[in-house]
Protein backbone atom coordinates (compact mmCIF):
# COMPACT_ATOMS: atom_id res chain seq x y z
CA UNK A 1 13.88 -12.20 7.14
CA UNK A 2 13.35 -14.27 10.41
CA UNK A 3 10.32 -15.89 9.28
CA UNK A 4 12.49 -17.04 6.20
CA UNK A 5 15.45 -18.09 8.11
CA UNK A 6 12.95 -20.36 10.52
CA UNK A 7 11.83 -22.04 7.71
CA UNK A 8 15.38 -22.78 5.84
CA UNK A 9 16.33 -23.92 9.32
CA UNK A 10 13.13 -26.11 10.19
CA UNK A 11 13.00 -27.41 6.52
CA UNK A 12 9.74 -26.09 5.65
CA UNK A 13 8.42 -25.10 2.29
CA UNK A 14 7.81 -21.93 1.23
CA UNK A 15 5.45 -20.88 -1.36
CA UNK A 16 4.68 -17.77 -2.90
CA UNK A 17 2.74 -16.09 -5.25
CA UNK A 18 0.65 -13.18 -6.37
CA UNK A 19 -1.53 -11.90 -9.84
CA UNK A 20 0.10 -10.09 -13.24
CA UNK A 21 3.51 -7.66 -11.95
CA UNK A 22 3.52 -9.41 -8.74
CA UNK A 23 3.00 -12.79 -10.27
CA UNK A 24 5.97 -11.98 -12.42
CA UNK A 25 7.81 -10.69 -8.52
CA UNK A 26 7.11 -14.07 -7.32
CA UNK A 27 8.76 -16.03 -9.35
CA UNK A 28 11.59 -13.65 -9.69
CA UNK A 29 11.60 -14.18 -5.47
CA UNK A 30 11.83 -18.19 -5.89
CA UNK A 31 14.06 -17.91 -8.33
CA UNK A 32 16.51 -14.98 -6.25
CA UNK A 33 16.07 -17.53 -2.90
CA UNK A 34 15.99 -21.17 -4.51
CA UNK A 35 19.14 -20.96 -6.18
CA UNK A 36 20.76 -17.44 -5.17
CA UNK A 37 20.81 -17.87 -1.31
CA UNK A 38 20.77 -21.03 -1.60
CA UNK A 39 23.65 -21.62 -2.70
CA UNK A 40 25.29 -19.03 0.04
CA UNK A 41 23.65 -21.03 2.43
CA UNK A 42 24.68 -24.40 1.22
CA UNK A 43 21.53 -25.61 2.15
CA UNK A 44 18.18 -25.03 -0.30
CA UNK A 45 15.39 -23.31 0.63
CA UNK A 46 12.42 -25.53 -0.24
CA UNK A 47 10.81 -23.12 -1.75
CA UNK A 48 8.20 -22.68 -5.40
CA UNK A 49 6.10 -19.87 -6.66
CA UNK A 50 2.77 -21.05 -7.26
CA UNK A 51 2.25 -18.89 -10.61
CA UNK A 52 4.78 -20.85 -12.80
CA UNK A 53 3.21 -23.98 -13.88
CA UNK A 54 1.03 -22.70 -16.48
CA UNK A 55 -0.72 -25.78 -17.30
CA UNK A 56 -2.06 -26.42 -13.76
CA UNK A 57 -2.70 -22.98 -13.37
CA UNK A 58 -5.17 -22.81 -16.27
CA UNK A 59 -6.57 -26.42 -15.90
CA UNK A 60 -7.71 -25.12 -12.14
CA UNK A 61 -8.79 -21.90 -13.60
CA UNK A 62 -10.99 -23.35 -16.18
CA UNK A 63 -12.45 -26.47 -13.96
CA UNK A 64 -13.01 -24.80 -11.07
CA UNK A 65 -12.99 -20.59 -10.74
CA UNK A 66 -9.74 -19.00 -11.19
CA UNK A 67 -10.15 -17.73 -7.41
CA UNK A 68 -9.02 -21.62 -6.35
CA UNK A 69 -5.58 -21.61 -8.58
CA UNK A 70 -3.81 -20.87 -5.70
CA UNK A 71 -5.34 -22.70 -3.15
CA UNK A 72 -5.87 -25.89 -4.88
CA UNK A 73 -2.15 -26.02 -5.39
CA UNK A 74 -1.20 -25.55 -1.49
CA UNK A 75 -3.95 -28.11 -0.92
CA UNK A 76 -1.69 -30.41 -3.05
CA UNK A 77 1.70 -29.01 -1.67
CA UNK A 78 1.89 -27.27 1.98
CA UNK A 79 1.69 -28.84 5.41
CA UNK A 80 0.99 -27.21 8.93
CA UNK A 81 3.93 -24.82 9.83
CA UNK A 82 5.20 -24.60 6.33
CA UNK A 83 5.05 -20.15 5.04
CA UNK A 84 3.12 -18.56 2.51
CA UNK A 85 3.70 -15.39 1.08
CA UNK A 86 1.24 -13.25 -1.54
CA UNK A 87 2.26 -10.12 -3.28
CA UNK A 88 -0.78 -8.03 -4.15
CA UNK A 89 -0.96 -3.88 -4.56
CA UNK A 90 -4.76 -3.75 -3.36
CA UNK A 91 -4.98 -7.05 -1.13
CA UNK A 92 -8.78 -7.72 -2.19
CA UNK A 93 -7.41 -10.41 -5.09
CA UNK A 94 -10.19 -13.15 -4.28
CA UNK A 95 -7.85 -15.80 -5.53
CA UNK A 96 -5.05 -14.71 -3.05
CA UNK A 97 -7.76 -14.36 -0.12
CA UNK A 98 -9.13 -17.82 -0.71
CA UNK A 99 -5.35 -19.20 -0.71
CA UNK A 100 -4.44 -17.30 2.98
CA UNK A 101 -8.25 -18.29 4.26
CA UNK A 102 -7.38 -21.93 3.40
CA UNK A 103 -3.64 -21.51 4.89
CA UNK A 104 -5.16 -19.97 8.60
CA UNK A 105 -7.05 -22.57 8.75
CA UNK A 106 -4.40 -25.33 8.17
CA UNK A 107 -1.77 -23.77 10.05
CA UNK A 108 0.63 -22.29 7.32
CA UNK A 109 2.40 -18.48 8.40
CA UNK A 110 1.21 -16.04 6.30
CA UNK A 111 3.41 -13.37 4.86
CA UNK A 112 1.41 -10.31 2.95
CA UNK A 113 3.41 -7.64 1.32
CA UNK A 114 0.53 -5.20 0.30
CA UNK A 115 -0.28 -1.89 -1.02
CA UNK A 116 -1.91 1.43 0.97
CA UNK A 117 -5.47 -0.41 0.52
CA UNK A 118 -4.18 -3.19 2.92
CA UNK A 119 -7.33 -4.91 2.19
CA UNK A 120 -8.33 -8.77 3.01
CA UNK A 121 -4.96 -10.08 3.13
CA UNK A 122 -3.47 -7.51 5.70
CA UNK A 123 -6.25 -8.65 8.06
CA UNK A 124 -5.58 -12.35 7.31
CA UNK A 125 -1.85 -12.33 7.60
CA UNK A 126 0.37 -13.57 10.62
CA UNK A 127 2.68 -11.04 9.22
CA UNK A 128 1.76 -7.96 7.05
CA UNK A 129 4.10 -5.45 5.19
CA UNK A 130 2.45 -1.80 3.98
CA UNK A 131 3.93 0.09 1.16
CA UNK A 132 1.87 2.86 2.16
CA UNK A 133 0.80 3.94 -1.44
CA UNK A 134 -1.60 3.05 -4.01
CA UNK A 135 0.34 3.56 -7.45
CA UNK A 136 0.74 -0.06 -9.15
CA UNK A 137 4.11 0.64 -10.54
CA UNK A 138 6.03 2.15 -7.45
CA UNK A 139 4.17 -0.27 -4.73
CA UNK A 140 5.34 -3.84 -6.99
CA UNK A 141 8.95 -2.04 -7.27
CA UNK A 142 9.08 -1.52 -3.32
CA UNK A 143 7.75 -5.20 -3.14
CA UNK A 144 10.72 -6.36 -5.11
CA UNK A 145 12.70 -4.23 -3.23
CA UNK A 146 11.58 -6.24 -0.31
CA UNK A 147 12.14 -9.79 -1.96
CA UNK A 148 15.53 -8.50 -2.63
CA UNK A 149 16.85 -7.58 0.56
CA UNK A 150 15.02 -10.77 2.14
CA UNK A 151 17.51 -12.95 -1.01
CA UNK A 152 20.51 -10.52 0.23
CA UNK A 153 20.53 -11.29 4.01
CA UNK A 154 21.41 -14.30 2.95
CA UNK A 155 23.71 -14.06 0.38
CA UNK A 156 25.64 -11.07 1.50
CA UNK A 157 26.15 -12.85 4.68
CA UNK A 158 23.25 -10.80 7.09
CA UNK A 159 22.41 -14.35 8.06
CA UNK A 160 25.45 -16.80 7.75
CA UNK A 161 25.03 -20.18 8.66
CA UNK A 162 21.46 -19.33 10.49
CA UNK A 163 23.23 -16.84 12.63
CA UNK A 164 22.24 -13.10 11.99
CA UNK A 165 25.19 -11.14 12.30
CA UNK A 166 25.63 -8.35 14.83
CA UNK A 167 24.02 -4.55 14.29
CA UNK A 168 21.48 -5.88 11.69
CA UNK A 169 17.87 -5.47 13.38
CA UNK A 170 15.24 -7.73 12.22
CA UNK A 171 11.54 -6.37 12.80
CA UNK A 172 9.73 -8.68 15.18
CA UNK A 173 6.29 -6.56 14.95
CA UNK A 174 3.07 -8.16 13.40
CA UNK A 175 3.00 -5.04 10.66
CA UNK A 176 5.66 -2.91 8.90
CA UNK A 177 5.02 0.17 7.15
CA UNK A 178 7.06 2.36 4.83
CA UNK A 179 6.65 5.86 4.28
CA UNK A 180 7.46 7.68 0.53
CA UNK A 181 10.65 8.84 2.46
CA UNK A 182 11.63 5.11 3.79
CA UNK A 183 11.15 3.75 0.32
CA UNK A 184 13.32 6.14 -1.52
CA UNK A 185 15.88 5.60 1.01
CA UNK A 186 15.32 1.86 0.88
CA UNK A 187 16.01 2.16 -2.42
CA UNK A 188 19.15 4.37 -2.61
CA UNK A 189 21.00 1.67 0.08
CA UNK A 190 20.08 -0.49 -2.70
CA UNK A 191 21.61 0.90 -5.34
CA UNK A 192 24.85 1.86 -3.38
CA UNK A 193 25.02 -2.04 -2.29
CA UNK A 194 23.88 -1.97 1.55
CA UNK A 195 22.81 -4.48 3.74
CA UNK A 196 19.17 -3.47 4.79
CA UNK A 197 17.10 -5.70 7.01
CA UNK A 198 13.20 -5.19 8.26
């Protein structure tokens, strides 16, 4: 959530993105934070998921390899400082590992959200969460989970004007990992409408 609210505050971009279920998470995230918390915030997150222009997605697949469609696009969009987050159950996707190589090496934050593999990504990442499981289905709900409560801080007033609000503990560590236990939880204070930062 703090790597979010440094980037709403230093006017960054944000970009996101990931393949098939947590293509379709990432631009349900965009969507949740561009005009959702936004609009709590009064001020927009500059923010796009890099899986919903179709055409440019598919004209980079089919000129190039489809392991450049993401990283031809932040080569087009991102600057030094700005964050990038991927989505991806194993974290081997060669498209999404091309995309983070390319972002190191400019100076973008990375944000992984990754399944029990961990794979490339979790090594490549500034920032790396672990759903510590390998089951498609459950890993891309807990990674919506995750997009969720990052939208909520904001618009349920965790963060309020930039400010986080007091007893709501924000994980400073490099890597977070939930437990089967932590993510039922997780989701239970969900459902029943709590706040719930990492």
């Amino acid at each position: 959530i703090g790597r979010f609210r440094e980037a709403w505050e230093q006017d960054r971009q944000i970009f996101v993105f990931g393949n098939g279920g947590s293509a379709a998470n990432a631009s349900h995230f965009i969507t949740d934070l561009g005009k959702g918390a936004s609009d709590k915030l009064g001020k927009p997150f500059r923010c796009l998921s890099l899986n919903d222009n179709v055409s440019w997605l598919t004209a980079l697949g089919n000129d190039y390899a489809y392991e450049d469609v993401f990283v031809r696009q932040l080569m087009n969009y991102a600057r030094p400082g700005d964050l990038v987050m991927a989505m991806s159950v194993s974290g081997s996707s060669p498209n999404l590992v091309k995309a983070f190589e390319w972002a190191a090496a400019q100076n973008l934050q990375t944000v992984a959200l990754v399944g029990g593999q961990r794979g490339r990504l979790a090594e490549l990442a500034d920032f790396t969460i672990v759903i510590d499981d390998t089951h498609y289905g459950r890993v891309e709900d807990a990674h919506m989970a995750i997009c969720h409560m990052i939208c909520y801080a904001f618009m349920e007033g965790v963060y309020r004007f930039g400010r986080k609000l007091p007893n709501t503990p924000v994980c400073s560590g490099a890597s977070v990992r939930w437990s089967q236990a932590e993510l039922a939880k997780a989701d239970s204070d969900e459902s029943r409408g709590r706040q719930s930062a990492f």
